[in-house]
C-alpha atoms as a PDB file:
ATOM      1  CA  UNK A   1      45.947  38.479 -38.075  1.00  0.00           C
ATOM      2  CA  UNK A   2      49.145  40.154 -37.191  1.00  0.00           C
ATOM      3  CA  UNK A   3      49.705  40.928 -33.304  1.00  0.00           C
ATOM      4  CA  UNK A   4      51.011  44.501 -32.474  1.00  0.00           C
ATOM      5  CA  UNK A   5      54.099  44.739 -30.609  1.00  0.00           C
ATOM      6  CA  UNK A   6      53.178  45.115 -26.805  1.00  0.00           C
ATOM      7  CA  UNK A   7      55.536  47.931 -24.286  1.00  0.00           C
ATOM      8  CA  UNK A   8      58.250  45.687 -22.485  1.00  0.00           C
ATOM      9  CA  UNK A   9      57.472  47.739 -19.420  1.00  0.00           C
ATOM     10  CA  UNK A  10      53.711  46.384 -19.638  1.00  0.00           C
ATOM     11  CA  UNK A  11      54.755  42.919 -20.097  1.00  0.00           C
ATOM     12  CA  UNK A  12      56.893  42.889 -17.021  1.00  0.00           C
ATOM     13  CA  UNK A  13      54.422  44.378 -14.551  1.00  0.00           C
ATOM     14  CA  UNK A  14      51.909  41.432 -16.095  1.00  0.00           C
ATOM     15  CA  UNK A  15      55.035  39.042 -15.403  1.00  0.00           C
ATOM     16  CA  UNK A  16      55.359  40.014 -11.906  1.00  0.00           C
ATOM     17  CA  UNK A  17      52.098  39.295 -11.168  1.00  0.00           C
ATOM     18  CA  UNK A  18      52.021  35.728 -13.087  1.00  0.00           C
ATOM     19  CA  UNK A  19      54.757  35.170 -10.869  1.00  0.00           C
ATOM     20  CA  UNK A  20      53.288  35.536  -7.868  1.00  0.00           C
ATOM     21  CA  UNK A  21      50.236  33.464  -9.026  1.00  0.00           C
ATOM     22  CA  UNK A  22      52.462  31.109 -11.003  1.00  0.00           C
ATOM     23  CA  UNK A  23      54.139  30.308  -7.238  1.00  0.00           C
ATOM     24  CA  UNK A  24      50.924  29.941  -5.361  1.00  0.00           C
ATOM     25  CA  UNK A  25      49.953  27.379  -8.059  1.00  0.00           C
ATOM     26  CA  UNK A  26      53.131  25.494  -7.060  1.00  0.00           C
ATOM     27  CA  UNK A  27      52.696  26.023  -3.231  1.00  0.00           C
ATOM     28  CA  UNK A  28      49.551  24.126  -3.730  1.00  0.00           C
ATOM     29  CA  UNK A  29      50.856  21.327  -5.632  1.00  0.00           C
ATOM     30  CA  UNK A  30      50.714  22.184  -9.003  1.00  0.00           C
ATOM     31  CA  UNK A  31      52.908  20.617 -11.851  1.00  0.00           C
ATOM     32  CA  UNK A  32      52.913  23.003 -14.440  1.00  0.00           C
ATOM     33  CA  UNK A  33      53.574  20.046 -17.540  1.00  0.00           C
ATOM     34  CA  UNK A  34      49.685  19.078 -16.563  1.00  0.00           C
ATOM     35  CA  UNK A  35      47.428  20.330 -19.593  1.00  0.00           C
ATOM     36  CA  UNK A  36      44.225  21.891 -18.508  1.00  0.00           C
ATOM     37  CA  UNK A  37      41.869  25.166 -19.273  1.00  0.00           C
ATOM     38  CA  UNK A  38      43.123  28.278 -18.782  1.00  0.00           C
ATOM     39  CA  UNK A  39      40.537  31.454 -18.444  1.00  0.00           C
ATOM     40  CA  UNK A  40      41.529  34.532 -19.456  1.00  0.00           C
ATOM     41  CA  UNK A  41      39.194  37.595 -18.475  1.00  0.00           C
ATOM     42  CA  UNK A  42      38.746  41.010 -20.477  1.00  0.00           C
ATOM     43  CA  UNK A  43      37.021  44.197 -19.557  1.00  0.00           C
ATOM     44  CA  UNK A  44      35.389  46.277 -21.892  1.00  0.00           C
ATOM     45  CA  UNK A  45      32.372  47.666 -23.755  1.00  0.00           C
ATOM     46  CA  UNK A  46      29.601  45.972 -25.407  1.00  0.00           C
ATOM     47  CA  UNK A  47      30.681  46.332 -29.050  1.00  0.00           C
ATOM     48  CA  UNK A  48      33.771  45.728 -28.348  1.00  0.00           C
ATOM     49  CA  UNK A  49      33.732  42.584 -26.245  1.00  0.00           C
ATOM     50  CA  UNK A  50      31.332  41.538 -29.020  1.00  0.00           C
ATOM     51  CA  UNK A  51      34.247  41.761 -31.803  1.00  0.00           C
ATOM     52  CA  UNK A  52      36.343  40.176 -28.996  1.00  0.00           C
ATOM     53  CA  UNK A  53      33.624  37.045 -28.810  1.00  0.00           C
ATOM     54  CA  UNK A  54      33.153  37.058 -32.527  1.00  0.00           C
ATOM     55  CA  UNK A  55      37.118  36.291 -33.114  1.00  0.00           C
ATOM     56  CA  UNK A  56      37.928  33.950 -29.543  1.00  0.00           C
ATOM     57  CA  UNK A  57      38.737  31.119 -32.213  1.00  0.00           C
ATOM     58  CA  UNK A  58      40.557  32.502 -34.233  1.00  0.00           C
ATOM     59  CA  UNK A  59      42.670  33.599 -31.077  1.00  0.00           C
ATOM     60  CA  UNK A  60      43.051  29.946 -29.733  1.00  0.00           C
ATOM     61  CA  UNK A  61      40.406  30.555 -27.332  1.00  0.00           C
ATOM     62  CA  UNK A  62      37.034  29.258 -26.496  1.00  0.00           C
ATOM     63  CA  UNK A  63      34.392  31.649 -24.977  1.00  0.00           C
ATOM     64  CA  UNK A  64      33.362  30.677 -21.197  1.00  0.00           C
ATOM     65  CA  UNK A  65      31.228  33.250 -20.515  1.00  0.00           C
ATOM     66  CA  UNK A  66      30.503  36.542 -20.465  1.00  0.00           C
ATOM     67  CA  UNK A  67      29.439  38.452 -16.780  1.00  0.00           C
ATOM     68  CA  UNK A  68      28.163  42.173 -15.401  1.00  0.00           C
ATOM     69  CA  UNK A  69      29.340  43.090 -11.924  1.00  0.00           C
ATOM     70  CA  UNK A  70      27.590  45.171  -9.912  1.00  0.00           C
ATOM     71  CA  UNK A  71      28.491  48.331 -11.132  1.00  0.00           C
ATOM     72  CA  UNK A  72      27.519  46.856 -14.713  1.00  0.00           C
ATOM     73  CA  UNK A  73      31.470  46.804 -16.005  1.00  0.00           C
ATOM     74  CA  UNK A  74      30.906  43.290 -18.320  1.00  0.00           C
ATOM     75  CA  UNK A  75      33.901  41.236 -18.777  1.00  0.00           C
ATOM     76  CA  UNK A  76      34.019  38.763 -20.942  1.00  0.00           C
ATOM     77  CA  UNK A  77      35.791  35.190 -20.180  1.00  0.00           C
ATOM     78  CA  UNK A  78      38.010  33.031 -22.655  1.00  0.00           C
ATOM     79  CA  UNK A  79      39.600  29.919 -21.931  1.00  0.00           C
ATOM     80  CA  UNK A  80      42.260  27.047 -24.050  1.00  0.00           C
ATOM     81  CA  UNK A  81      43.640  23.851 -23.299  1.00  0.00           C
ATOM     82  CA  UNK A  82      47.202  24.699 -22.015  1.00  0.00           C
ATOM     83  CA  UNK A  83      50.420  23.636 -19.216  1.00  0.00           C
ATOM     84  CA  UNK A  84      50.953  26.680 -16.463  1.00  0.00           C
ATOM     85  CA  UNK A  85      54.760  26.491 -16.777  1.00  0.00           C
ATOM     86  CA  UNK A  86      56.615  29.673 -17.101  1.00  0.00           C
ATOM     87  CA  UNK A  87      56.977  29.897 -20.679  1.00  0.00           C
ATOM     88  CA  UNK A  88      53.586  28.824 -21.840  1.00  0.00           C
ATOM     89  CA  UNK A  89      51.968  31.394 -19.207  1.00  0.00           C
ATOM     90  CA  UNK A  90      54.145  34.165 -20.333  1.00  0.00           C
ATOM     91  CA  UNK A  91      53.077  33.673 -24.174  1.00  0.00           C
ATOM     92  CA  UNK A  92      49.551  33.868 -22.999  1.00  0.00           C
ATOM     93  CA  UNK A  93      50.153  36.709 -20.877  1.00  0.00           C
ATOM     94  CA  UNK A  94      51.465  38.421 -23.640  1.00  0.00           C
ATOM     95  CA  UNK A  95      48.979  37.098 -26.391  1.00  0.00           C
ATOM     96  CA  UNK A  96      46.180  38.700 -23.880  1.00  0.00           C
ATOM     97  CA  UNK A  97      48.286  42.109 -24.197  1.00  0.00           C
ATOM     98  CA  UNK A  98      48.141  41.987 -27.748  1.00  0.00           C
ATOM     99  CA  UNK A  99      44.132  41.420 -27.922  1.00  0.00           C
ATOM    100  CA  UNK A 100      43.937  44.411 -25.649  1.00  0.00           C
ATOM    101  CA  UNK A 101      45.384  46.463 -28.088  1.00  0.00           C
ATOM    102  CA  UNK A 102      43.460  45.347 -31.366  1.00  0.00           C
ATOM    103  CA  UNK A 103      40.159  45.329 -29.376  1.00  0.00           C
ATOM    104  CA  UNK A 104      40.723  48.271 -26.983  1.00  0.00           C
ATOM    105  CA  UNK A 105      39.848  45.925 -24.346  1.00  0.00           C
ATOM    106  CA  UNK A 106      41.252  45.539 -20.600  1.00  0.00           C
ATOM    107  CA  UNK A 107      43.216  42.303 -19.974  1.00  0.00           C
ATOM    108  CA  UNK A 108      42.424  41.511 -16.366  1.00  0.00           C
ATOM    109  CA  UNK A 109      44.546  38.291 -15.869  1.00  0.00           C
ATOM    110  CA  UNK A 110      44.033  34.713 -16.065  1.00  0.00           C
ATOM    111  CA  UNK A 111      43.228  31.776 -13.545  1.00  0.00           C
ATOM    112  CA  UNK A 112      43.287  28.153 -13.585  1.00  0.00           C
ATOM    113  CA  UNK A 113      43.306  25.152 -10.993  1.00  0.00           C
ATOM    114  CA  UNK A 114      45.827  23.313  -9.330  1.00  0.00           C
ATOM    115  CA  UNK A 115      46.812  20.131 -11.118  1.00  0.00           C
ATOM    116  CA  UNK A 116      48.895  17.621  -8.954  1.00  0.00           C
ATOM    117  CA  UNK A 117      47.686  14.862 -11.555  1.00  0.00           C
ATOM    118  CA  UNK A 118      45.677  12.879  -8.909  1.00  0.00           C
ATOM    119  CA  UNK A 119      42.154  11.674 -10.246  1.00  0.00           C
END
Protein backbone atom coordinates (compact mmCIF):
# COMPACT_ATOMS: atom_id res chain seq x y z
CA UNK A 1 0.00 0.00 0.00
CA UNK A 2 1.61 3.26 -0.78
CA UNK A 3 1.07 6.17 1.91
CA UNK A 4 0.09 9.65 0.46
CA UNK A 5 2.24 12.44 1.27
CA UNK A 6 0.70 14.27 4.40
CA UNK A 7 0.75 18.72 4.53
CA UNK A 8 3.94 19.66 6.67
CA UNK A 9 1.72 22.25 8.27
CA UNK A 10 -0.62 19.27 9.54
CA UNK A 11 2.18 17.30 10.79
CA UNK A 12 3.50 20.08 12.93
CA UNK A 13 0.28 21.09 14.67
CA UNK A 14 0.03 17.00 15.44
CA UNK A 15 3.80 17.46 16.66
CA UNK A 16 3.02 20.16 18.98
CA UNK A 17 0.60 18.38 20.60
CA UNK A 18 2.75 14.96 20.92
CA UNK A 19 4.99 17.24 22.51
CA UNK A 20 3.12 18.33 25.08
CA UNK A 21 1.89 14.74 25.82
CA UNK A 22 5.30 13.30 24.99
CA UNK A 23 6.56 15.70 28.20
CA UNK A 24 3.81 14.79 30.57
CA UNK A 25 4.80 11.14 29.89
CA UNK A 26 8.30 12.12 31.09
CA UNK A 27 7.08 14.31 34.06
CA UNK A 28 5.58 11.15 35.26
CA UNK A 29 8.46 8.97 34.91
CA UNK A 30 8.38 7.63 31.70
CA UNK A 31 11.47 6.21 29.75
CA UNK A 32 10.58 6.37 26.35
CA UNK A 33 13.19 3.10 25.22
CA UNK A 34 10.35 0.95 27.30
CA UNK A 35 8.26 -1.06 24.57
CA UNK A 36 4.60 -1.14 25.27
CA UNK A 37 1.00 -0.65 23.37
CA UNK A 38 0.28 2.31 21.88
CA UNK A 39 -3.63 3.21 20.99
CA UNK A 40 -4.32 5.20 18.33
CA UNK A 41 -8.06 6.51 17.98
CA UNK A 42 -9.98 7.42 14.61
CA UNK A 43 -13.27 9.09 14.02
CA UNK A 44 -15.39 8.33 11.31
CA UNK A 45 -18.36 6.64 9.63
CA UNK A 46 -19.49 3.17 9.70
CA UNK A 47 -18.24 2.00 6.29
CA UNK A 48 -15.46 3.61 6.58
CA UNK A 49 -14.11 2.68 9.99
CA UNK A 50 -15.11 -0.78 8.72
CA UNK A 51 -12.40 -0.61 5.73
CA UNK A 52 -10.23 0.98 8.48
CA UNK A 53 -10.82 -2.40 10.82
CA UNK A 54 -10.65 -4.65 7.83
CA UNK A 55 -6.87 -3.39 6.98
CA UNK A 56 -5.47 -2.55 11.01
CA UNK A 57 -2.87 -5.43 10.14
CA UNK A 58 -1.81 -4.66 7.38
CA UNK A 59 -1.13 -1.12 9.00
CA UNK A 60 0.96 -2.58 11.97
CA UNK A 61 -1.92 -2.27 14.14
CA UNK A 62 -4.13 -4.44 16.18
CA UNK A 63 -7.84 -3.44 16.69
CA UNK A 64 -8.73 -2.57 20.52
CA UNK A 65 -11.99 -1.64 20.14
CA UNK A 66 -14.38 0.16 18.59
CA UNK A 67 -16.85 2.85 20.83
CA UNK A 68 -20.13 5.36 20.25
CA UNK A 69 -20.17 8.47 22.41
CA UNK A 70 -23.05 10.00 23.32
CA UNK A 71 -23.83 11.88 20.46
CA UNK A 72 -23.30 8.46 18.47
CA UNK A 73 -19.80 9.81 16.66
CA UNK A 74 -18.02 5.95 16.72
CA UNK A 75 -14.36 5.94 16.84
CA UNK A 76 -12.60 3.21 16.33
CA UNK A 77 -9.32 2.21 18.51
CA UNK A 78 -5.94 0.63 17.17
CA UNK A 79 -3.05 -0.18 19.10
CA UNK A 80 1.02 -1.81 18.35
CA UNK A 81 3.78 -2.77 20.39
CA UNK A 82 6.08 0.36 20.31
CA UNK A 83 8.89 2.88 22.55
CA UNK A 84 7.27 6.64 23.12
CA UNK A 85 10.57 8.35 22.21
CA UNK A 86 10.43 11.24 19.90
CA UNK A 87 11.15 9.63 16.76
CA UNK A 88 9.10 6.52 17.03
CA UNK A 89 5.98 8.77 18.16
CA UNK A 90 6.45 11.12 15.34
CA UNK A 91 6.41 8.15 12.63
CA UNK A 92 3.21 7.06 14.19
CA UNK A 93 1.85 10.39 14.33
CA UNK A 94 2.43 10.70 10.88
CA UNK A 95 1.50 7.03 9.79
CA UNK A 96 -2.06 7.97 11.57
CA UNK A 97 -2.12 11.14 9.09
CA UNK A 98 -1.64 9.06 6.25
CA UNK A 99 -4.62 6.48 7.19
CA UNK A 100 -6.74 9.57 7.53
CA UNK A 101 -6.29 10.35 4.14
CA UNK A 102 -6.78 6.83 2.40
CA UNK A 103 -9.80 6.16 4.70
CA UNK A 104 -11.29 9.68 5.01
CA UNK A 105 -11.14 9.11 8.60
CA UNK A 106 -10.33 11.63 11.62
CA UNK A 107 -7.05 10.89 13.47
CA UNK A 108 -7.82 11.91 17.02
CA UNK A 109 -4.40 11.19 18.72
CA UNK A 110 -2.86 8.47 20.55
CA UNK A 111 -2.32 7.50 24.34
CA UNK A 112 -0.30 5.14 26.21
CA UNK A 113 0.95 4.59 29.94
CA UNK A 114 3.78 5.61 31.79
CA UNK A 115 6.58 3.08 31.80
CA UNK A 116 9.34 3.71 34.51
CA UNK A 117 10.22 -0.15 34.05
CA UNK A 118 9.23 -1.06 37.68
CA UNK A 119 7.17 -4.43 37.90
Amino acid sequence: MTLPEVSPARLEEEWAADKDVLASLRENGDRPEIVRMVDVSFRGTEPALDRLEEDAEELGFEVIEREEDEEGEISLFLGREQTSDDDAIRALTLKCLQIELIYDVEYDGWGCTAEDGAE
